[in-house]
C-alpha atoms as a PDB file:
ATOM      1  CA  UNK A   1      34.769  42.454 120.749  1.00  0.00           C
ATOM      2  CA  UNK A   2      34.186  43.202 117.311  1.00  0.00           C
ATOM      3  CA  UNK A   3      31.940  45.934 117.897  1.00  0.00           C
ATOM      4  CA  UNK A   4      34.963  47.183 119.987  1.00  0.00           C
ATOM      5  CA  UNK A   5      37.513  47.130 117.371  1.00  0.00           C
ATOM      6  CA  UNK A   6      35.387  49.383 115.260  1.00  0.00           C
ATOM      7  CA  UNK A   7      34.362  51.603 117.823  1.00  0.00           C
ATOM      8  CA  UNK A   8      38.047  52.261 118.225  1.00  0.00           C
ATOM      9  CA  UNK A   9      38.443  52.368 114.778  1.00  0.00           C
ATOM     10  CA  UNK A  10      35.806  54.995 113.713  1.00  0.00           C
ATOM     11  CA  UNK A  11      37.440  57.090 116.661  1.00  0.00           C
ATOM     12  CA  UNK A  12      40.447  57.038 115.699  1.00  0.00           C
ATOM     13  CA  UNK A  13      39.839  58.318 112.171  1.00  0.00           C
ATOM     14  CA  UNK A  14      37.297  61.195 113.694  1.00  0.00           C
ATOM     15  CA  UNK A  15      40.751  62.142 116.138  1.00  0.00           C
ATOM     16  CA  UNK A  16      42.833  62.117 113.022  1.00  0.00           C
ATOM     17  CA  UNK A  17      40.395  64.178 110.885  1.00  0.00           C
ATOM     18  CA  UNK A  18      39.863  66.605 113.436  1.00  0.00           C
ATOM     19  CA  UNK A  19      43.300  66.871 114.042  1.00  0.00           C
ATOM     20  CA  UNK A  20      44.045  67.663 110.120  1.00  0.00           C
ATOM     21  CA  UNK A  21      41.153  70.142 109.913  1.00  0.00           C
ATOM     22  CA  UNK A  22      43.031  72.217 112.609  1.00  0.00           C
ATOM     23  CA  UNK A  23      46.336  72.514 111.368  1.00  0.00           C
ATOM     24  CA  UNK A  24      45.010  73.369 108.288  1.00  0.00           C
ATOM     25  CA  UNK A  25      42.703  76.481 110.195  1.00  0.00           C
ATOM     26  CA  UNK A  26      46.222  77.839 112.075  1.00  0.00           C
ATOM     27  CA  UNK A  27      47.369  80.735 111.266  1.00  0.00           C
ATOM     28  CA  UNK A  28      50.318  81.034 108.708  1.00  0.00           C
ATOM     29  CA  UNK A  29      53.079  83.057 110.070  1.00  0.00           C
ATOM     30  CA  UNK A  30      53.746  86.562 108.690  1.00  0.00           C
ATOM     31  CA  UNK A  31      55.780  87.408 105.458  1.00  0.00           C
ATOM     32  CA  UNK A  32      57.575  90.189 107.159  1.00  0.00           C
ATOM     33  CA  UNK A  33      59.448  93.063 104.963  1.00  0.00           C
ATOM     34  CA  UNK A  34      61.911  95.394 105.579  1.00  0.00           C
ATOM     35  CA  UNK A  35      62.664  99.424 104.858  1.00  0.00           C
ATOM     36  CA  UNK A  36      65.491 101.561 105.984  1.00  0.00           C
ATOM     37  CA  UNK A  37      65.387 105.736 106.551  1.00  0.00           C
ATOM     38  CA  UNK A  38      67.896 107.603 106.383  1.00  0.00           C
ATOM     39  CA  UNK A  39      67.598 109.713 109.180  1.00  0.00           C
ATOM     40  CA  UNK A  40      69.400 112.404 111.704  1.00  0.00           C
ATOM     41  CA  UNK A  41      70.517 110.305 114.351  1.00  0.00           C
ATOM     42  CA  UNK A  42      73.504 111.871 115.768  1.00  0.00           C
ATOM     43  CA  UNK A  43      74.243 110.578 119.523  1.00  0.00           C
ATOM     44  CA  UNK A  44      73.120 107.767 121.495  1.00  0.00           C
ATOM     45  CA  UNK A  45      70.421 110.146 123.571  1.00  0.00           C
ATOM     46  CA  UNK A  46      68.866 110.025 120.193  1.00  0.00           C
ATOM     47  CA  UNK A  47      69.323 106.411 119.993  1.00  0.00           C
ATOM     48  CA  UNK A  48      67.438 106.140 122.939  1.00  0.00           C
ATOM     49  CA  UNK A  49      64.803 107.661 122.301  1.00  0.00           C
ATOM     50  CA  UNK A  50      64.048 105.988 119.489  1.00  0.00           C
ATOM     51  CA  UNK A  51      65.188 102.017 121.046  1.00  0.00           C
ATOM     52  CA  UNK A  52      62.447 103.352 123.461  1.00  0.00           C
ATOM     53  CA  UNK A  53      59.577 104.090 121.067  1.00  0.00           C
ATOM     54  CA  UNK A  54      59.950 102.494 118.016  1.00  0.00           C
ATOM     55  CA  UNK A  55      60.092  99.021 118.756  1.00  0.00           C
ATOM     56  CA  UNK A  56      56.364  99.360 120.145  1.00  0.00           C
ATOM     57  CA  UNK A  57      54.435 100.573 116.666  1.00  0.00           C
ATOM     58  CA  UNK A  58      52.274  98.087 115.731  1.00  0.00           C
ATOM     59  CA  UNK A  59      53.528  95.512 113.218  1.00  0.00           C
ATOM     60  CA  UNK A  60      56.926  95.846 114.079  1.00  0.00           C
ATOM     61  CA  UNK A  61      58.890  92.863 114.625  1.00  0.00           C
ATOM     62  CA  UNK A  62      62.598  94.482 114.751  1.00  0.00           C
ATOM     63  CA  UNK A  63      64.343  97.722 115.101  1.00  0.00           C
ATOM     64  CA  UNK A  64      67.766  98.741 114.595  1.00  0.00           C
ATOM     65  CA  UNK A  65      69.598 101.981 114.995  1.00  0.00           C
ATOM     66  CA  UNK A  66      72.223 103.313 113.693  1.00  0.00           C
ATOM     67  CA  UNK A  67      74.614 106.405 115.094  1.00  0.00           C
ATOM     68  CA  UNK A  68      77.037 105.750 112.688  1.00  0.00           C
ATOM     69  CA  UNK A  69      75.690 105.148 109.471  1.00  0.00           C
ATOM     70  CA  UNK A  70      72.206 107.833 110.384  1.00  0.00           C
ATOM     71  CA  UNK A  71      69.941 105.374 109.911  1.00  0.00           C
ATOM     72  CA  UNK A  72      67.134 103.051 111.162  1.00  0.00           C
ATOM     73  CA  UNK A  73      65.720  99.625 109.827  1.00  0.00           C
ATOM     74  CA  UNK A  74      62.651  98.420 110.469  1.00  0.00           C
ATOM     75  CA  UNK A  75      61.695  94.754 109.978  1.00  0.00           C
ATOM     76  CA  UNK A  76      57.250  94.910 109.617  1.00  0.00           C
ATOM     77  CA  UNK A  77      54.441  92.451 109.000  1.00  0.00           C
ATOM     78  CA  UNK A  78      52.536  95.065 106.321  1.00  0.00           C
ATOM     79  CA  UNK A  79      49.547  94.089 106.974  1.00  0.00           C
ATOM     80  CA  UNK A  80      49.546  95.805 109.772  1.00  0.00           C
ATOM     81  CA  UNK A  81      51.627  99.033 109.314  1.00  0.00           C
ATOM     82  CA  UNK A  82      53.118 100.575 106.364  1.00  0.00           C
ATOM     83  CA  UNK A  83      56.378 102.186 105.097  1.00  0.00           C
ATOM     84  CA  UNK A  84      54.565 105.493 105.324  1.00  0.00           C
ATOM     85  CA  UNK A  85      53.381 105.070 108.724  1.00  0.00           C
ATOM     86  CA  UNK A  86      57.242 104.117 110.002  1.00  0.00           C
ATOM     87  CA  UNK A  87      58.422 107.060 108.513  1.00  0.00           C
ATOM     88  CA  UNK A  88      55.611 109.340 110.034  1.00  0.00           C
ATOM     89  CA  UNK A  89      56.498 107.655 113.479  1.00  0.00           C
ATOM     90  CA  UNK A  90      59.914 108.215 112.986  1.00  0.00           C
ATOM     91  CA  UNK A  91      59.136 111.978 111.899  1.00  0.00           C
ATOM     92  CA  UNK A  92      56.983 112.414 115.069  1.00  0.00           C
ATOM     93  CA  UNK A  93      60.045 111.541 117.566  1.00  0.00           C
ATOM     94  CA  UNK A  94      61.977 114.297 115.923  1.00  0.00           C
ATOM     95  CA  UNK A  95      63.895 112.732 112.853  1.00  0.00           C
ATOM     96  CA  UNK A  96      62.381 112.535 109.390  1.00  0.00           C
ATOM     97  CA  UNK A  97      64.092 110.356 107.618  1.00  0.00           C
ATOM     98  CA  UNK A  98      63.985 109.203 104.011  1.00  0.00           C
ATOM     99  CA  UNK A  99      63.676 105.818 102.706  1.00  0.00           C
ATOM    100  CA  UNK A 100      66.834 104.167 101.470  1.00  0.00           C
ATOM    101  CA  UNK A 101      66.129 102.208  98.300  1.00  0.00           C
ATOM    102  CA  UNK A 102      68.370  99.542  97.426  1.00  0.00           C
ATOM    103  CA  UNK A 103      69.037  98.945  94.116  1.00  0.00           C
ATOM    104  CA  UNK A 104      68.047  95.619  92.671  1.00  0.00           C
ATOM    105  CA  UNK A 105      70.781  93.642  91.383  1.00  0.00           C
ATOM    106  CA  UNK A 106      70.198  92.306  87.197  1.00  0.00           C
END
């Protein structure tokens, strides 16, 4: 019974080590940033066309578009694509844009 007991014990203690060791080995989720282009974005055909494309670049985790204000945000893990490479995608569908900088606040 004893040798039972400790059995349990010593398994127990592997389970919860194990257990540790994993969590510690997942994956820590993304710091994701943000940019926004200004770009010519007129009617909602050009909307579109971009809702349809953009939202598929690798790395991107949001997209919004803009008709009004000319403009489309991207929220990106950058490890995996850069401000450059959203405003060459955006480019390639037919509207450059350039990238709005917001002005830190002091």
């Amino acid at each position: 019974m004893k040798a039972l007991r400790i059995f349990t014990a010593i398994v127990v203690a592997v389970l919860t080590l194990s257990l540790s060791a994993q969590a510690q080995n997942k994956k820590k989720a993304p710091k994701y940033e943000e940019v926004t282009f200004s770009a010519h974005i007129h009617c909602n055909n050009c909307k579109a066309k971009c809702d349809a494309a953009l939202p598929y670049i690798k790395g991107v985790k949001d997209v919004k578009v803009s008709v009004e204000e000319q403009t489309v945000w991207f929220k990106y893990d950058p490890t995996k694509v850069t401000k450059q490479k959203l405003g060459a995608e955006l480019a390639e569908l037919g509207y450059p844009g350039k990238e709005i900088v917001k002005e830190e606040k002091k």
